[in-house]
N, C-alpha and C. Protein backbone atom coordinates (compact mmCIF):
# COMPACT_ATOMS: atom_id res chain seq x y z
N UNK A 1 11.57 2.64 -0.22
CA UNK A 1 10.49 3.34 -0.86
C UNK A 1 10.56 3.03 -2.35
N UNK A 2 9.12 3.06 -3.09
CA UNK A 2 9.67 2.51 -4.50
C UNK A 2 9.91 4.14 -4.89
N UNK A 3 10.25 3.49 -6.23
CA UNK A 3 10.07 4.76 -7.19
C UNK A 3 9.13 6.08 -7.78
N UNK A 4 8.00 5.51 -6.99
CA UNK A 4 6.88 6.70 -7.91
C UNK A 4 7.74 8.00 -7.80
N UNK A 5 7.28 8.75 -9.13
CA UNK A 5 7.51 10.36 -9.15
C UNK A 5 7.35 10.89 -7.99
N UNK A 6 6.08 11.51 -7.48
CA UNK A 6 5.81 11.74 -6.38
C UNK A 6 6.62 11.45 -5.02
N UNK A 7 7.21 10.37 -4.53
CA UNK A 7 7.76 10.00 -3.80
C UNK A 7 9.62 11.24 -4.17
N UNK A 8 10.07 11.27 -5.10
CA UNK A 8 11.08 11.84 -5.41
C UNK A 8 11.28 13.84 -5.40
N UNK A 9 9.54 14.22 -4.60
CA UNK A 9 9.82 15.68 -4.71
C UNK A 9 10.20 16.24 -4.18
N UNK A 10 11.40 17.02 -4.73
CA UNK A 10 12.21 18.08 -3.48
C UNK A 10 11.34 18.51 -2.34
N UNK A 11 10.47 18.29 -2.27
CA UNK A 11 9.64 19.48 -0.59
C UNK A 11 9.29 18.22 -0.28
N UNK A 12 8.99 16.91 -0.85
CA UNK A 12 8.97 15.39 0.20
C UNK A 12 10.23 15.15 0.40
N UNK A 13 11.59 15.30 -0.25
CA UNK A 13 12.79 14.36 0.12
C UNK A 13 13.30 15.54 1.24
N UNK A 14 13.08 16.80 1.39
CA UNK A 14 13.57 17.87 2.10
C UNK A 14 12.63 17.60 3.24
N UNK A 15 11.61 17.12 3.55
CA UNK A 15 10.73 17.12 4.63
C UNK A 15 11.76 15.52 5.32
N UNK A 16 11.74 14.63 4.58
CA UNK A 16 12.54 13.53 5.19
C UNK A 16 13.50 13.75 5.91
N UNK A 17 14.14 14.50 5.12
CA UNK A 17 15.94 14.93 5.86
C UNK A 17 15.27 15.16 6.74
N UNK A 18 14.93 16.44 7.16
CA UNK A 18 14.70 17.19 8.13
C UNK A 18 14.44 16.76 9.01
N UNK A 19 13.85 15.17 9.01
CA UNK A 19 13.15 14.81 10.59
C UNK A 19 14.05 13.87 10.45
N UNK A 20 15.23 13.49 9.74
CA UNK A 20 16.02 12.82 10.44
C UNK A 20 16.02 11.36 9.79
N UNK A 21 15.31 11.13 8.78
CA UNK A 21 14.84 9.90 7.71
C UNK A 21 15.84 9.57 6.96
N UNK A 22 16.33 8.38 6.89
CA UNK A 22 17.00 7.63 5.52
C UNK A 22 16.40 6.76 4.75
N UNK A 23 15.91 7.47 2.94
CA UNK A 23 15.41 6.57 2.04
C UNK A 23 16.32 5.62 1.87
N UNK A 24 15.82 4.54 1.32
CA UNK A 24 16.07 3.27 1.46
C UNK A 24 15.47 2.92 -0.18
N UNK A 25 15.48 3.34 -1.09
CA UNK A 25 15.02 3.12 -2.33
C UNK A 25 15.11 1.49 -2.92
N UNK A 26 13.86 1.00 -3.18
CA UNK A 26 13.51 -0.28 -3.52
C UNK A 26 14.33 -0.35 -5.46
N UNK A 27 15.06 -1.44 -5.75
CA UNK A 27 15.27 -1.54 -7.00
C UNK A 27 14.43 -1.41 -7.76
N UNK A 28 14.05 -0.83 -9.10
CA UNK A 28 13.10 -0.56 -10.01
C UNK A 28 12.72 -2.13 -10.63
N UNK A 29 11.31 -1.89 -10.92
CA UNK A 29 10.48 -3.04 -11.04
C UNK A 29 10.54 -4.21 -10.10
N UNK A 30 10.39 -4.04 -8.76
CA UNK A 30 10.51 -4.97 -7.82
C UNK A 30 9.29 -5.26 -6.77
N UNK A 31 7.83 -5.13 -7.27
CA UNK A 31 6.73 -5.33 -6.38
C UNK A 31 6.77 -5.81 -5.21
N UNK A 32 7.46 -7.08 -5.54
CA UNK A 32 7.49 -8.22 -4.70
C UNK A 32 8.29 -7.68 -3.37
N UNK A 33 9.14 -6.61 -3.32
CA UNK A 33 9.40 -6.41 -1.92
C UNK A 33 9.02 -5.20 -1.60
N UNK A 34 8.00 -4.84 -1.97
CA UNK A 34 7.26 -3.44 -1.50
C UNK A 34 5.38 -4.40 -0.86
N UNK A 35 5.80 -4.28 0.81
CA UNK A 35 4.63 -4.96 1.34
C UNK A 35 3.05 -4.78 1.01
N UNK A 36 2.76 -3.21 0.22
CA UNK A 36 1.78 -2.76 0.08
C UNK A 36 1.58 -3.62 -0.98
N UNK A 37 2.30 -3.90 -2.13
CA UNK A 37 1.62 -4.58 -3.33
C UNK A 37 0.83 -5.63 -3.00
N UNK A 38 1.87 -7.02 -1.69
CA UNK A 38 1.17 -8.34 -1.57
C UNK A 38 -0.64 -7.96 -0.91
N UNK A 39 -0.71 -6.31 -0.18
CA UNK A 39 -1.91 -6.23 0.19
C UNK A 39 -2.76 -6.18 -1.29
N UNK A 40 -2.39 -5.77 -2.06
CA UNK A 40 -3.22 -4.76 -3.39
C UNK A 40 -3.47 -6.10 -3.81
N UNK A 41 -2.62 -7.33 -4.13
CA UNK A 41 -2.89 -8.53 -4.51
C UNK A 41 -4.12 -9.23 -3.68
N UNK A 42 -3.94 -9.39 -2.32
CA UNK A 42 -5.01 -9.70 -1.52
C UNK A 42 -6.22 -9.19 -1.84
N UNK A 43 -6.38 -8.05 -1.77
CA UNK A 43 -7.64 -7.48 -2.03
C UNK A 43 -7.80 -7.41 -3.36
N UNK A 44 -7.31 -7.57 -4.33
CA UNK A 44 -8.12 -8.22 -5.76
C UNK A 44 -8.40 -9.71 -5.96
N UNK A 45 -7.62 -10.56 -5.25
CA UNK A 45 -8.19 -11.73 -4.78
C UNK A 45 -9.85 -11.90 -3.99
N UNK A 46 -9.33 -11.11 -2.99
CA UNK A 46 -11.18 -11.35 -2.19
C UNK A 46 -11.86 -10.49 -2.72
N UNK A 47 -11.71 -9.48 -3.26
CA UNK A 47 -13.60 -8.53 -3.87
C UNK A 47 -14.23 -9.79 -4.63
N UNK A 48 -12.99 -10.59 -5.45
CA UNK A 48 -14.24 -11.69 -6.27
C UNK A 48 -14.80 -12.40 -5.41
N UNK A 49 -14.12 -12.80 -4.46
CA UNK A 49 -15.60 -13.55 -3.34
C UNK A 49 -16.18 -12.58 -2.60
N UNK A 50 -15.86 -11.52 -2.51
CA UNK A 50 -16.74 -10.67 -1.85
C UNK A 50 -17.94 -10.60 -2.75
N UNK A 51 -19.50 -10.12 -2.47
CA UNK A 51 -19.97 -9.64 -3.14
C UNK A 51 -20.49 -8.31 -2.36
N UNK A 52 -19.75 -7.27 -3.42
CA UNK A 52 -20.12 -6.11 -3.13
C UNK A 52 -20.42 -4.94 -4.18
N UNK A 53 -21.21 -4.27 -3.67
CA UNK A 53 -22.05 -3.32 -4.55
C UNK A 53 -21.68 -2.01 -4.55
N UNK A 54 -19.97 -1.68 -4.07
CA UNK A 54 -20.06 -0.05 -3.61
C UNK A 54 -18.58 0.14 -2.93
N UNK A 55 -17.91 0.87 -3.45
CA UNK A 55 -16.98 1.24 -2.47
C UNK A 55 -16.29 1.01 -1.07
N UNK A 56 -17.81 2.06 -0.63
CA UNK A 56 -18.07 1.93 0.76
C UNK A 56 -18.11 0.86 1.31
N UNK A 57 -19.08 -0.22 0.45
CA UNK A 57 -18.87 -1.64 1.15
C UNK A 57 -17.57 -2.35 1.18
N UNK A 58 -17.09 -1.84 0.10
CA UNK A 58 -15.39 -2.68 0.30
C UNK A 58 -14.52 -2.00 1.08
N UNK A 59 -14.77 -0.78 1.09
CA UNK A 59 -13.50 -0.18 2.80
C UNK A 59 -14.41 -0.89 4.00
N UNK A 60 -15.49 -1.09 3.87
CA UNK A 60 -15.75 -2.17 5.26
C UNK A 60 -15.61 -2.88 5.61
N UNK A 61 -15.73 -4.11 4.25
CA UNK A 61 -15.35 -5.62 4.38
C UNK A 61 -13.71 -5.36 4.63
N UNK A 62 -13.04 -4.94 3.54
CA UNK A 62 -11.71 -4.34 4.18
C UNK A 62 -11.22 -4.15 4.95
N UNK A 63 -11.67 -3.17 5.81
CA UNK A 63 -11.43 -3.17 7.22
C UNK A 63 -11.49 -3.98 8.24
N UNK A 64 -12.71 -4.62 8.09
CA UNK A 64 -13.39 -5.84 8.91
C UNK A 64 -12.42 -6.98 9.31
N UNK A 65 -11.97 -6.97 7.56
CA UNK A 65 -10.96 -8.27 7.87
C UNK A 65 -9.50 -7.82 8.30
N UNK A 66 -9.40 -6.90 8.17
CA UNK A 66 -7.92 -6.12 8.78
C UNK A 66 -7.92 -6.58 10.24
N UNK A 67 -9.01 -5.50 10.58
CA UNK A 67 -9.25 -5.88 12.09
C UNK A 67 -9.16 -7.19 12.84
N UNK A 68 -9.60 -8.40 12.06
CA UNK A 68 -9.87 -9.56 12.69
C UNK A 68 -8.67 -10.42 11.98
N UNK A 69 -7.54 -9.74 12.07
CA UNK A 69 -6.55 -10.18 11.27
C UNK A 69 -6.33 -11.60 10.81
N UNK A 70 -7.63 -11.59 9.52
CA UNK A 70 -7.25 -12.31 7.96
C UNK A 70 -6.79 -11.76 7.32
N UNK A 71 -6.07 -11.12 7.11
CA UNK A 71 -5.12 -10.13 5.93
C UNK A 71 -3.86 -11.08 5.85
N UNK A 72 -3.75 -11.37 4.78
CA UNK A 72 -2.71 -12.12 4.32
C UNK A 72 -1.78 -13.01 5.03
């Protein structure tokens, strides 16, 4: 897990224990092995070829291509 604040709050790290979870804390400043970033990269790559007008249209195209797995 990276670092965000959030990720570190006693009633989230107490909910972990509890079901039995071991954090696994990612080294600080390390994008590159937190899988969500290479998505966040992807998708600022394609909106520029996307052309879209709206949000909504990009959780679609988004999705679309999830589904039909072109995602990275």
């Amino acid at each position: 897990m990276d670092n965000a604040a959030f990720h570190k709050r006693a009633d989230i790290l107490e909910l972990l224990e509890q079901q039995g979870h071991k954090i696994l804390w990612l080294p600080a400043y390390s994008p590159h092995l937190n899988p969500i970033e290479h998505m966040w990269a992807w998708v600022k790559r394609k909106r520029k070829e996307w052309l879209i007008d709206s949000v909504d249209e990009l959780f679609r195209v988004f999705f679309e291509s999830c589904m039909d797995n072109k995602v990275v």
